[in-house]
PDB file of N, CA and C in Angstrom:
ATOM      1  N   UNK A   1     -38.870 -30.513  -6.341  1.00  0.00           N
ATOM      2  CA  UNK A   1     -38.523 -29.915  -5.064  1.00  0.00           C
ATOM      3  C   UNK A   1     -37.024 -29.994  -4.811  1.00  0.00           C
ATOM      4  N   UNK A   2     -36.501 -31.316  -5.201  1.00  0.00           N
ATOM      5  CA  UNK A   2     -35.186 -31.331  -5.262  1.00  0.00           C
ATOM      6  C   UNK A   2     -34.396 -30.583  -5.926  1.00  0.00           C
ATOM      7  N   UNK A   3     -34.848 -30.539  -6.849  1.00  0.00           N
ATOM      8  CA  UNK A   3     -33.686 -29.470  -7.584  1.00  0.00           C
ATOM      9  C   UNK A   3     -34.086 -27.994  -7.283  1.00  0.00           C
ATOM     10  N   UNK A   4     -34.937 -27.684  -6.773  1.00  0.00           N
ATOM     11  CA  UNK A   4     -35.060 -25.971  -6.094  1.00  0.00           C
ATOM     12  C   UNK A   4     -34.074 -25.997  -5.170  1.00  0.00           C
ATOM     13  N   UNK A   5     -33.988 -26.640  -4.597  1.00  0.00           N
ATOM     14  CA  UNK A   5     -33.333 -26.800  -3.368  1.00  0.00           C
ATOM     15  C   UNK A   5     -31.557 -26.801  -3.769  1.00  0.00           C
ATOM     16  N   UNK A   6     -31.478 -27.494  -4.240  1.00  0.00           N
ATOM     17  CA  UNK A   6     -30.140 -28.019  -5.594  1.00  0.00           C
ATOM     18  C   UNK A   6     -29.759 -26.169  -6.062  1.00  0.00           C
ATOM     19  N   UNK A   7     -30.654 -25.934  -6.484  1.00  0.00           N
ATOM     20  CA  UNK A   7     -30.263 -24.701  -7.640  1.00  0.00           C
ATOM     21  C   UNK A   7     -30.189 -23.092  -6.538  1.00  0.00           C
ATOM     22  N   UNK A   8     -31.161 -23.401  -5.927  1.00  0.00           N
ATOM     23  CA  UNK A   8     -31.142 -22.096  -4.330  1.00  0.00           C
ATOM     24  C   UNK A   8     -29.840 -22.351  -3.706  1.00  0.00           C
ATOM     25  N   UNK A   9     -29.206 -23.704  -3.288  1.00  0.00           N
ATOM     26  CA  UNK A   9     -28.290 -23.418  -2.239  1.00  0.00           C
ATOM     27  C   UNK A   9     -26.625 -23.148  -3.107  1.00  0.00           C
ATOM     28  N   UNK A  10     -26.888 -24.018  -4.854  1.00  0.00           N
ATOM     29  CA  UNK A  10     -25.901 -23.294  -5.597  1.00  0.00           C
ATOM     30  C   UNK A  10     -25.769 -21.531  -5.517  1.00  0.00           C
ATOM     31  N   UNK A  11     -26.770 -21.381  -5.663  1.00  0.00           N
ATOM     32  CA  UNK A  11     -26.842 -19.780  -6.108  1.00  0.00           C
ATOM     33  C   UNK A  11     -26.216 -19.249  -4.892  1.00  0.00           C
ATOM     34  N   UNK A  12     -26.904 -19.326  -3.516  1.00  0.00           N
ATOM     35  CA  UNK A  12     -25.922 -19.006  -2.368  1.00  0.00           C
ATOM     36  C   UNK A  12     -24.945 -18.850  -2.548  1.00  0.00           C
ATOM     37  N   UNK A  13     -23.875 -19.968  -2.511  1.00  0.00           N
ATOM     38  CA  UNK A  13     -22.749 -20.227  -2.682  1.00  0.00           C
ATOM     39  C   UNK A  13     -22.069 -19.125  -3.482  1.00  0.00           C
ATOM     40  N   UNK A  14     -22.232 -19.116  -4.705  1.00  0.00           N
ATOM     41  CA  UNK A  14     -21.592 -18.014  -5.600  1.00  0.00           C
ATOM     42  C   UNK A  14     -21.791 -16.529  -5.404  1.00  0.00           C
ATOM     43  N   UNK A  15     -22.767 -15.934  -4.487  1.00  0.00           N
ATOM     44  CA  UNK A  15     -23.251 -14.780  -4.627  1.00  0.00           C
ATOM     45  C   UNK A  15     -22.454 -14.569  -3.116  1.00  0.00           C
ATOM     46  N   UNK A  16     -22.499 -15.569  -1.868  1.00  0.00           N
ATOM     47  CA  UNK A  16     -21.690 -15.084  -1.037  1.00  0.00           C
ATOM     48  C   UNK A  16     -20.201 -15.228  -1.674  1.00  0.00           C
ATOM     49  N   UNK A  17     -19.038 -16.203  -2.530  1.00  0.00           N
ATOM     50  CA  UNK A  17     -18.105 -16.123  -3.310  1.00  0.00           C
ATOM     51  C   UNK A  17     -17.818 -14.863  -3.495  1.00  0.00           C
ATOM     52  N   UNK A  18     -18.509 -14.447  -4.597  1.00  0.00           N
ATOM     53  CA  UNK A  18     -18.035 -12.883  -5.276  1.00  0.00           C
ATOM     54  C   UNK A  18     -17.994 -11.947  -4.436  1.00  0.00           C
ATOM     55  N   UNK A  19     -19.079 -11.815  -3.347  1.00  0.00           N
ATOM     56  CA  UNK A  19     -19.073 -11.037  -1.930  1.00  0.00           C
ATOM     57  C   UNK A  19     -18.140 -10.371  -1.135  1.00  0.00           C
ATOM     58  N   UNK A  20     -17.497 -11.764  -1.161  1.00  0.00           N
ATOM     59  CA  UNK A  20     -16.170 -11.655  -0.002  1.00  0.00           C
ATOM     60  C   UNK A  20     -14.985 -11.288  -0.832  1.00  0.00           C
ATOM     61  N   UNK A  21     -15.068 -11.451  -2.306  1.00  0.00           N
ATOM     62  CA  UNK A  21     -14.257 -11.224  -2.927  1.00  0.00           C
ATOM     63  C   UNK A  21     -13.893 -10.217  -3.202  1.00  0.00           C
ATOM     64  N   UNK A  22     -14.934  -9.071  -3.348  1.00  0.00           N
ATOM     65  CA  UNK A  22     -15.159  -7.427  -3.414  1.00  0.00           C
ATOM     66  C   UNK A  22     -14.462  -7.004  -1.961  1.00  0.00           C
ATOM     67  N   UNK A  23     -15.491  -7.850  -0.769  1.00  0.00           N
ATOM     68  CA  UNK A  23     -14.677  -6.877   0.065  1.00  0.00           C
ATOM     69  C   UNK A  23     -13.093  -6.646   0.665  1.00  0.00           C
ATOM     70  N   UNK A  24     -12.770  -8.200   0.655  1.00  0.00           N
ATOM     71  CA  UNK A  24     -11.031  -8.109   0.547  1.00  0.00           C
ATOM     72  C   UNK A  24     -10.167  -7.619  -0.415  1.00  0.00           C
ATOM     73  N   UNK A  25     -10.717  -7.136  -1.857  1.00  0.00           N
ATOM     74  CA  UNK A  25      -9.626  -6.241  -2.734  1.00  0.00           C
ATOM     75  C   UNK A  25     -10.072  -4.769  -2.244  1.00  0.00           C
ATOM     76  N   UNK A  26     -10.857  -4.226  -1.525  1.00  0.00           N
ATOM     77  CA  UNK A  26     -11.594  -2.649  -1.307  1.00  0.00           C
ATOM     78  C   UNK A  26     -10.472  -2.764   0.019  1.00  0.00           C
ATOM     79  N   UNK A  27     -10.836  -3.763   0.861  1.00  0.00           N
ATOM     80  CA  UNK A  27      -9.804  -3.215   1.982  1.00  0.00           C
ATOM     81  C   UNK A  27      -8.521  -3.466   1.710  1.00  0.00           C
ATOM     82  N   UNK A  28      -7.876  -4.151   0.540  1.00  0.00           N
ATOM     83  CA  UNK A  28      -6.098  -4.282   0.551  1.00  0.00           C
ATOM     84  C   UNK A  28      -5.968  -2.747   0.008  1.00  0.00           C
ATOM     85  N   UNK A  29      -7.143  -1.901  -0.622  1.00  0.00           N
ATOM     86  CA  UNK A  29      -6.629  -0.868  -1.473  1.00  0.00           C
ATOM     87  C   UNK A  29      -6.408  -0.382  -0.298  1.00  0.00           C
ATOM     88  N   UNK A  30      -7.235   0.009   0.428  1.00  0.00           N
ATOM     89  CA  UNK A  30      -7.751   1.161   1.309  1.00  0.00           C
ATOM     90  C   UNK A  30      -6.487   0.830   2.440  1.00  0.00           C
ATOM     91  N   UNK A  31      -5.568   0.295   2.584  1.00  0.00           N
ATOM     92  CA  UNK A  31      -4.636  -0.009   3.745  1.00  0.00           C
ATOM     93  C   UNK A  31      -3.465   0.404   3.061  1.00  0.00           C
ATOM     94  N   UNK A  32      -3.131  -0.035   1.940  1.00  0.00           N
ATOM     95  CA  UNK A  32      -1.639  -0.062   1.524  1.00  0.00           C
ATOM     96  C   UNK A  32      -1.487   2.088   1.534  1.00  0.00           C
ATOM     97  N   UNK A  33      -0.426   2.409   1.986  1.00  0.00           N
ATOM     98  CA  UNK A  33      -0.329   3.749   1.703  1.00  0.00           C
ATOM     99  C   UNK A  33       0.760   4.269   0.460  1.00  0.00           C
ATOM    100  N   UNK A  34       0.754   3.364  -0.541  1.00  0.00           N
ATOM    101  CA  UNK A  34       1.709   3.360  -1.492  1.00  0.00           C
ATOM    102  C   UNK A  34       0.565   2.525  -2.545  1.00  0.00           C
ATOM    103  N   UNK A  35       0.133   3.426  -3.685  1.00  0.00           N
ATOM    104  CA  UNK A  35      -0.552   2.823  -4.774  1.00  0.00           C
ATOM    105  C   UNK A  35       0.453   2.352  -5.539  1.00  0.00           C
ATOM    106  N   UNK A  36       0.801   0.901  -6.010  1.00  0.00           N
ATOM    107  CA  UNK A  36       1.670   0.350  -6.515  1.00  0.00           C
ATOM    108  C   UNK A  36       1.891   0.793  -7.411  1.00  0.00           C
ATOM    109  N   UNK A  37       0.705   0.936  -8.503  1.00  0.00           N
ATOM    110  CA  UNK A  37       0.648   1.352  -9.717  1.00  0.00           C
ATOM    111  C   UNK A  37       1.270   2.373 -10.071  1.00  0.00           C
ATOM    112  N   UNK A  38       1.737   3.435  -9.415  1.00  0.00           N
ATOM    113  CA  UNK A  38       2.051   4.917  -9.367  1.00  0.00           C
ATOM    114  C   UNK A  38       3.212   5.291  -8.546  1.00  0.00           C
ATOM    115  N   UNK A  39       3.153   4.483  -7.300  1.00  0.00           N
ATOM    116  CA  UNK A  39       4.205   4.784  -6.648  1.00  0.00           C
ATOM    117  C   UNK A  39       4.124   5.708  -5.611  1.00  0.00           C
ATOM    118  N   UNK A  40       2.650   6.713  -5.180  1.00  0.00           N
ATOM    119  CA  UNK A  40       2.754   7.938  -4.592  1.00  0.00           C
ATOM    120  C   UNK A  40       1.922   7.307  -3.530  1.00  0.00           C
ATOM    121  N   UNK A  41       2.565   7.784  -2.410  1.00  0.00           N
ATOM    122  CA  UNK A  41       2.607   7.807  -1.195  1.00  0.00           C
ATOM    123  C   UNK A  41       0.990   8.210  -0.544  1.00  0.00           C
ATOM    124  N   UNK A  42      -0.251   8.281   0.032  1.00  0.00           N
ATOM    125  CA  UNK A  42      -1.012   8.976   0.464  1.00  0.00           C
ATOM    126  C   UNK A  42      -1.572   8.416   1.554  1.00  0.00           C
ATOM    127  N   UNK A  43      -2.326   9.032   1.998  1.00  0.00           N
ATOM    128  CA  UNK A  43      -2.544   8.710   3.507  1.00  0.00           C
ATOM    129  C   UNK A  43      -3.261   7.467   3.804  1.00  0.00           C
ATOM    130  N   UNK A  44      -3.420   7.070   5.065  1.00  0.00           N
ATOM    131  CA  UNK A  44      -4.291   6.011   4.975  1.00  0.00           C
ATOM    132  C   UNK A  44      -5.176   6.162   5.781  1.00  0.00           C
ATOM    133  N   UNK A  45      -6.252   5.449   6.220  1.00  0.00           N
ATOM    134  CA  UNK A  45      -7.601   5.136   6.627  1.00  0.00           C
ATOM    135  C   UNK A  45      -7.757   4.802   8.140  1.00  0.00           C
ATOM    136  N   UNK A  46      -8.008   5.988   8.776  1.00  0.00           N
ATOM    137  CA  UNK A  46      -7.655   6.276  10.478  1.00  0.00           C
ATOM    138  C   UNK A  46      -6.367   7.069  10.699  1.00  0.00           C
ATOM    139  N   UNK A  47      -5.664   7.922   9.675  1.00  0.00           N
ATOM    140  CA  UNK A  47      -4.885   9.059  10.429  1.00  0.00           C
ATOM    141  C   UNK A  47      -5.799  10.112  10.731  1.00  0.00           C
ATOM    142  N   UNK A  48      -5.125  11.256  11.615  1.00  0.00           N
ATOM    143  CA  UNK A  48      -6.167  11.883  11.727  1.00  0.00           C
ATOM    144  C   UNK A  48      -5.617  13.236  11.011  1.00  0.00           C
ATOM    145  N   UNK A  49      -6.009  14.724  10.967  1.00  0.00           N
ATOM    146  CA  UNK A  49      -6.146  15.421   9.845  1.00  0.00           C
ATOM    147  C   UNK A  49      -4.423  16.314  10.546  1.00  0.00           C
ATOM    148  N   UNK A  50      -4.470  16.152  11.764  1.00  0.00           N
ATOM    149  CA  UNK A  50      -3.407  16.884  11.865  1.00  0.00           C
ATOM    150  C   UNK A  50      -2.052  15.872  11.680  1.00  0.00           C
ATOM    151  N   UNK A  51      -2.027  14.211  11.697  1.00  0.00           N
ATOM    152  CA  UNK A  51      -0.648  13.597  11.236  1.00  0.00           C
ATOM    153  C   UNK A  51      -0.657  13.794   9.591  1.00  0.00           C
ATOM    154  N   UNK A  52      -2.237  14.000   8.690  1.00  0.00           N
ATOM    155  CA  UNK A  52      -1.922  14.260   7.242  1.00  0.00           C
ATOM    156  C   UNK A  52      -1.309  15.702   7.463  1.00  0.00           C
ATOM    157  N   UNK A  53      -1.416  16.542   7.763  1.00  0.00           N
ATOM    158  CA  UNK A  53      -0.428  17.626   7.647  1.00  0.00           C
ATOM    159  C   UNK A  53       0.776  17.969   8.073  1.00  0.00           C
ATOM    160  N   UNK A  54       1.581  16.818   9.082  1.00  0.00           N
ATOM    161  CA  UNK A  54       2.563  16.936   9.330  1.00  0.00           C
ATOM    162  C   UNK A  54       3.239  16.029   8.669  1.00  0.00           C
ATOM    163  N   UNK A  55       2.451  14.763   7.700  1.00  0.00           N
ATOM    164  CA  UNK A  55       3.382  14.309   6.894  1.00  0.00           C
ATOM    165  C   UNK A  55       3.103  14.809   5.891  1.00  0.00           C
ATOM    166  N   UNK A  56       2.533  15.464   5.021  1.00  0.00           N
ATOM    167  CA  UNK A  56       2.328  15.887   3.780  1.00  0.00           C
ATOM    168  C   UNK A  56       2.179  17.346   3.358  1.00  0.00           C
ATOM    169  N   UNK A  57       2.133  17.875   4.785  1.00  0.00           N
ATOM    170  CA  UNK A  57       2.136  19.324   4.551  1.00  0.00           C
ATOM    171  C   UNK A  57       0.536  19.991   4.423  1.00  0.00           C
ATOM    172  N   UNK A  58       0.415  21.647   4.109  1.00  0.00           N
ATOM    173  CA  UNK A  58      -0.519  21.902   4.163  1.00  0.00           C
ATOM    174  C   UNK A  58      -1.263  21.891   2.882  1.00  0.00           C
ATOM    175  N   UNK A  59      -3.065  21.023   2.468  1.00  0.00           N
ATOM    176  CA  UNK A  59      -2.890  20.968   1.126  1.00  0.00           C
ATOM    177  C   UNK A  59      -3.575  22.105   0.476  1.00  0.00           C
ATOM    178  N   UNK A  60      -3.138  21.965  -1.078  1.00  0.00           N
ATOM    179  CA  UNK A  60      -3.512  22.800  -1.862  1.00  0.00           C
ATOM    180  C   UNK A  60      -4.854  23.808  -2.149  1.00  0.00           C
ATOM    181  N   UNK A  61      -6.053  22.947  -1.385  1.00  0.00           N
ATOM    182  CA  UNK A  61      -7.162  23.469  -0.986  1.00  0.00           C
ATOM    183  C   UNK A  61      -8.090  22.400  -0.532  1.00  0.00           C
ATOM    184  N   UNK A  62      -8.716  23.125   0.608  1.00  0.00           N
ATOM    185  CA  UNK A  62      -9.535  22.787   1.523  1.00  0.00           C
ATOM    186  C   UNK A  62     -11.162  22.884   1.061  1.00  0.00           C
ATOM    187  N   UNK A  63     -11.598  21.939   1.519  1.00  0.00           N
ATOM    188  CA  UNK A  63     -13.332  22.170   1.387  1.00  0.00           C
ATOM    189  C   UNK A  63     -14.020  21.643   2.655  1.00  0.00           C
ATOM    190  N   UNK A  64     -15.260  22.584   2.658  1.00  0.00           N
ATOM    191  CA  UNK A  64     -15.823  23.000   4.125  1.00  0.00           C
ATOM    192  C   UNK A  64     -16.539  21.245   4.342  1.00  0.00           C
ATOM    193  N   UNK A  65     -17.156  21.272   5.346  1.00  0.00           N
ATOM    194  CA  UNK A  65     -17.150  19.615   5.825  1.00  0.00           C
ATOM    195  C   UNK A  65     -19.062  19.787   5.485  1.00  0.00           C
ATOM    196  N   UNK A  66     -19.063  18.795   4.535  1.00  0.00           N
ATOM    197  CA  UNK A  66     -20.174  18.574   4.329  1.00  0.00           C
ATOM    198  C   UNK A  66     -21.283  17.109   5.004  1.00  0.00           C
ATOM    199  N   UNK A  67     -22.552  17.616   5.050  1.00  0.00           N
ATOM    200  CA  UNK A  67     -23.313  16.292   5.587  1.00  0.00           C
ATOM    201  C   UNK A  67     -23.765  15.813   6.834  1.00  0.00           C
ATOM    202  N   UNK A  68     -24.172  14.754   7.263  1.00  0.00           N
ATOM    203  CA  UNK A  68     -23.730  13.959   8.925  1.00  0.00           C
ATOM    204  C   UNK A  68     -23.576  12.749   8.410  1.00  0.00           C
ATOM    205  N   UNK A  69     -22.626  11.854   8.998  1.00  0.00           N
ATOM    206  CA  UNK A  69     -21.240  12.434   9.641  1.00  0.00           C
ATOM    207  C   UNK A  69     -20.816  13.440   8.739  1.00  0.00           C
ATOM    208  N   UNK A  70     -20.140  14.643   9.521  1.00  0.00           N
ATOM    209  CA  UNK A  70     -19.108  15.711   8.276  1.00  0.00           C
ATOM    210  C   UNK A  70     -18.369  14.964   7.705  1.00  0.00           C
ATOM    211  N   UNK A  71     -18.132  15.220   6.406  1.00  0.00           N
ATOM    212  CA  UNK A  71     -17.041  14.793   5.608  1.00  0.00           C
ATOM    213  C   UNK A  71     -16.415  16.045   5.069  1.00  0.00           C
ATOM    214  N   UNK A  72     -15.086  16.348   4.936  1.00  0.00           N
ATOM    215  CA  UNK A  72     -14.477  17.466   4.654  1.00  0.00           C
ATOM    216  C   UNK A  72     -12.810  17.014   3.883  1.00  0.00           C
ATOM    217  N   UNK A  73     -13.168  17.159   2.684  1.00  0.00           N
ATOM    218  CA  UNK A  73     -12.073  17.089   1.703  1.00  0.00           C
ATOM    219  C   UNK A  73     -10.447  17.923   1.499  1.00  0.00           C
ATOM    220  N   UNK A  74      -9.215  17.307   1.481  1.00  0.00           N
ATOM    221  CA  UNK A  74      -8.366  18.222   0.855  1.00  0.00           C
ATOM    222  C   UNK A  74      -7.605  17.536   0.167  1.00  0.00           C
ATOM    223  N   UNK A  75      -7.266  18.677  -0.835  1.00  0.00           N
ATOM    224  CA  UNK A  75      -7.166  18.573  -2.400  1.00  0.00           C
ATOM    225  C   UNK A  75      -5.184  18.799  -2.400  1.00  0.00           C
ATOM    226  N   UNK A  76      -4.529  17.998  -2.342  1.00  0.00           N
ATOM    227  CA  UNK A  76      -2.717  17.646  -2.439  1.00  0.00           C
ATOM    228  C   UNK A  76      -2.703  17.742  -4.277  1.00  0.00           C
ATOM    229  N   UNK A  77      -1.642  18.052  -4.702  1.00  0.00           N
ATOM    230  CA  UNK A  77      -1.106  17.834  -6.061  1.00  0.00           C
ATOM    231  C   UNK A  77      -1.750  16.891  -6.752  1.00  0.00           C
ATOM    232  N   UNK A  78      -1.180  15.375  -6.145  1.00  0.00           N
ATOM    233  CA  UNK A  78      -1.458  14.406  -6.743  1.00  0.00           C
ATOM    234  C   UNK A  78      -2.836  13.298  -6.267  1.00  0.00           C
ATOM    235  N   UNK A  79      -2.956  13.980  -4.601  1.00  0.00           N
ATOM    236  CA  UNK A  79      -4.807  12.752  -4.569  1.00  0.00           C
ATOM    237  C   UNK A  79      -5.647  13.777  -3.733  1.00  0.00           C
ATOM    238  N   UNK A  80      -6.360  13.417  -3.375  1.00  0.00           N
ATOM    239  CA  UNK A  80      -7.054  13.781  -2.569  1.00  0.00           C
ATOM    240  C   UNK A  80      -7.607  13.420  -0.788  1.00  0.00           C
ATOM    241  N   UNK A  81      -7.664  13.632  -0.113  1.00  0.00           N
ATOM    242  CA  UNK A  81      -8.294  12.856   1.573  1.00  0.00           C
ATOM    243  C   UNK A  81      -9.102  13.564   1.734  1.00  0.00           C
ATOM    244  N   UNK A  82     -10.689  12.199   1.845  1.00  0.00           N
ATOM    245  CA  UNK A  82     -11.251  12.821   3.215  1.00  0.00           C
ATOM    246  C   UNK A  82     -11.428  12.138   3.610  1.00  0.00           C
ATOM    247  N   UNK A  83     -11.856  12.943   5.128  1.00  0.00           N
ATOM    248  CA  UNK A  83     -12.069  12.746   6.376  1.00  0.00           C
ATOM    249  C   UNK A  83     -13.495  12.485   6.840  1.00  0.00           C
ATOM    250  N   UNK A  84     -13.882  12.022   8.029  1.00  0.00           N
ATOM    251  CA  UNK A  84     -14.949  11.932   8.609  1.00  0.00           C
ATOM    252  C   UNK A  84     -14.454  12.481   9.858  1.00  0.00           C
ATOM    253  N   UNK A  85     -15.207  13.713  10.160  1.00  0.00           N
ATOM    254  CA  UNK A  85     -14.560  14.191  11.597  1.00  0.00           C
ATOM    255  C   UNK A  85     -13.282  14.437  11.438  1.00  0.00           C
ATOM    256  N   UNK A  86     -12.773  14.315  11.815  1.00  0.00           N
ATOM    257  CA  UNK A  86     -10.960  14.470  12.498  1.00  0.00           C
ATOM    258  C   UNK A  86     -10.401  12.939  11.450  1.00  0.00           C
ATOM    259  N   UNK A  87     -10.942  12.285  11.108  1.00  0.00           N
ATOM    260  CA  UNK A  87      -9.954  10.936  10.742  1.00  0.00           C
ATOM    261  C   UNK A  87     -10.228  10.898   9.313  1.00  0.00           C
ATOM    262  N   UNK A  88      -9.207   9.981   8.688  1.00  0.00           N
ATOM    263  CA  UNK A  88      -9.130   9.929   7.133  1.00  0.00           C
ATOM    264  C   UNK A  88      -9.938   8.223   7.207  1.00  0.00           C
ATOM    265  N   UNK A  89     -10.974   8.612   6.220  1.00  0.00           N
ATOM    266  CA  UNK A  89     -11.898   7.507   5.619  1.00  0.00           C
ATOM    267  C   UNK A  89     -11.566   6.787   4.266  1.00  0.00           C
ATOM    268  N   UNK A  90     -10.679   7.711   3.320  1.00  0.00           N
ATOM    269  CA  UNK A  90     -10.435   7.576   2.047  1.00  0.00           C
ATOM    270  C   UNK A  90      -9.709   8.535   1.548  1.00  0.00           C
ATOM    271  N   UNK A  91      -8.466   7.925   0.875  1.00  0.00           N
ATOM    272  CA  UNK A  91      -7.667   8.932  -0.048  1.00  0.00           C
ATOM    273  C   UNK A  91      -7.510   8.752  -1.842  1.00  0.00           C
ATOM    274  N   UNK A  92      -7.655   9.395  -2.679  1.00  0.00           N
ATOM    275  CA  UNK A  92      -7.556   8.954  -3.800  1.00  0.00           C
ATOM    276  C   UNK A  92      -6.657   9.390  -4.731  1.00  0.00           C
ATOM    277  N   UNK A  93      -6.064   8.951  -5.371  1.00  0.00           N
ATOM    278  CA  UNK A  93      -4.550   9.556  -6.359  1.00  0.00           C
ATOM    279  C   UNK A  93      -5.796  10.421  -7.512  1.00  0.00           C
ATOM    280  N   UNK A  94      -5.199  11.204  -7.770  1.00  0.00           N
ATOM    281  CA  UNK A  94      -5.909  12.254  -8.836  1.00  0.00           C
ATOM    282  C   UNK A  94      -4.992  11.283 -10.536  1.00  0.00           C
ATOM    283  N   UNK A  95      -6.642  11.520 -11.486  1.00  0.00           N
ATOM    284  CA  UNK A  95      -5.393  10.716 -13.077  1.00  0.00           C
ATOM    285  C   UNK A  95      -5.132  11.830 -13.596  1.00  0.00           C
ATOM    286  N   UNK A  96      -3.864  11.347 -14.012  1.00  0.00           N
ATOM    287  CA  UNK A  96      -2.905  12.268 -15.006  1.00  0.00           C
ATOM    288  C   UNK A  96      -3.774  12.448 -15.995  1.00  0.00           C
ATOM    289  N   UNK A  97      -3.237  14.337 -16.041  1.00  0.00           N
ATOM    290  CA  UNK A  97      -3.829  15.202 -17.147  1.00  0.00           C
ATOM    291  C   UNK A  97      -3.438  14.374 -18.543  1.00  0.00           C
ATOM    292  N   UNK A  98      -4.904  14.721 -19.344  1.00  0.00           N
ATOM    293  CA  UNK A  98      -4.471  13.779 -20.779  1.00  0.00           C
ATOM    294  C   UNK A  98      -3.216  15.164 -21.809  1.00  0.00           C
ATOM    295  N   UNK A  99      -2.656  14.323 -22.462  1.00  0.00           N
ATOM    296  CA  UNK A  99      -1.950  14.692 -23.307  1.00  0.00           C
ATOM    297  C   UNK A  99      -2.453  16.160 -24.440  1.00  0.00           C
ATOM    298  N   UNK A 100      -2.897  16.907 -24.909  1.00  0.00           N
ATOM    299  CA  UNK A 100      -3.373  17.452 -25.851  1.00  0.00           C
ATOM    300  C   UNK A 100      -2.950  17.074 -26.835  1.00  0.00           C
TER     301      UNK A 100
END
């Protein structure tokens, strides 16, 4: 009995560990508006669709808002944003074309 007890409240421990660990590297991505790795600038998570177009301009193409909540995508050079409604949920850098 003892060691169920022993081996259940280990297991806890590590499974909430890794947990918290996922979710604090998802939100440092999702805040910084500069992917280190790359260097390019993109929006972040609560602008809304008209400050992405006055800082970034109008993008390259638009897609119609799919789902509930709507989600509705636009497609910049280098990433992508969407939105939920009016606000940015997620932006993503597009990877460089491979070499031929």
């Amino acid at each position: 009995m003892k060691f169920n007890t022993i081996f259940l409240a280990t297991l806890l421990c590590g499974a909430s560990f890794s947990l918290s660990a996922d979710v604090l590297l998802i939100d440092v991505l999702n805040k910084e508006p500069v992917n280190s790795a790359t260097g390019i600038l993109r929006p972040v998570n609560g602008q809304s669709m008209e400050q992405v177009r006055t800082q970034y301009g109008e993008p390259d193409k638009t897609y119609a808002a799919v789902g509930k909540p709507p989600i509705t995508r636009w497609n910049y050079d280098q990433f992508s944003v969407y939105f939920e409604h009016q606000l940015v949920i997620h932006s993503v850098i597009h990877k460089p074309a491979k070499a031929p």
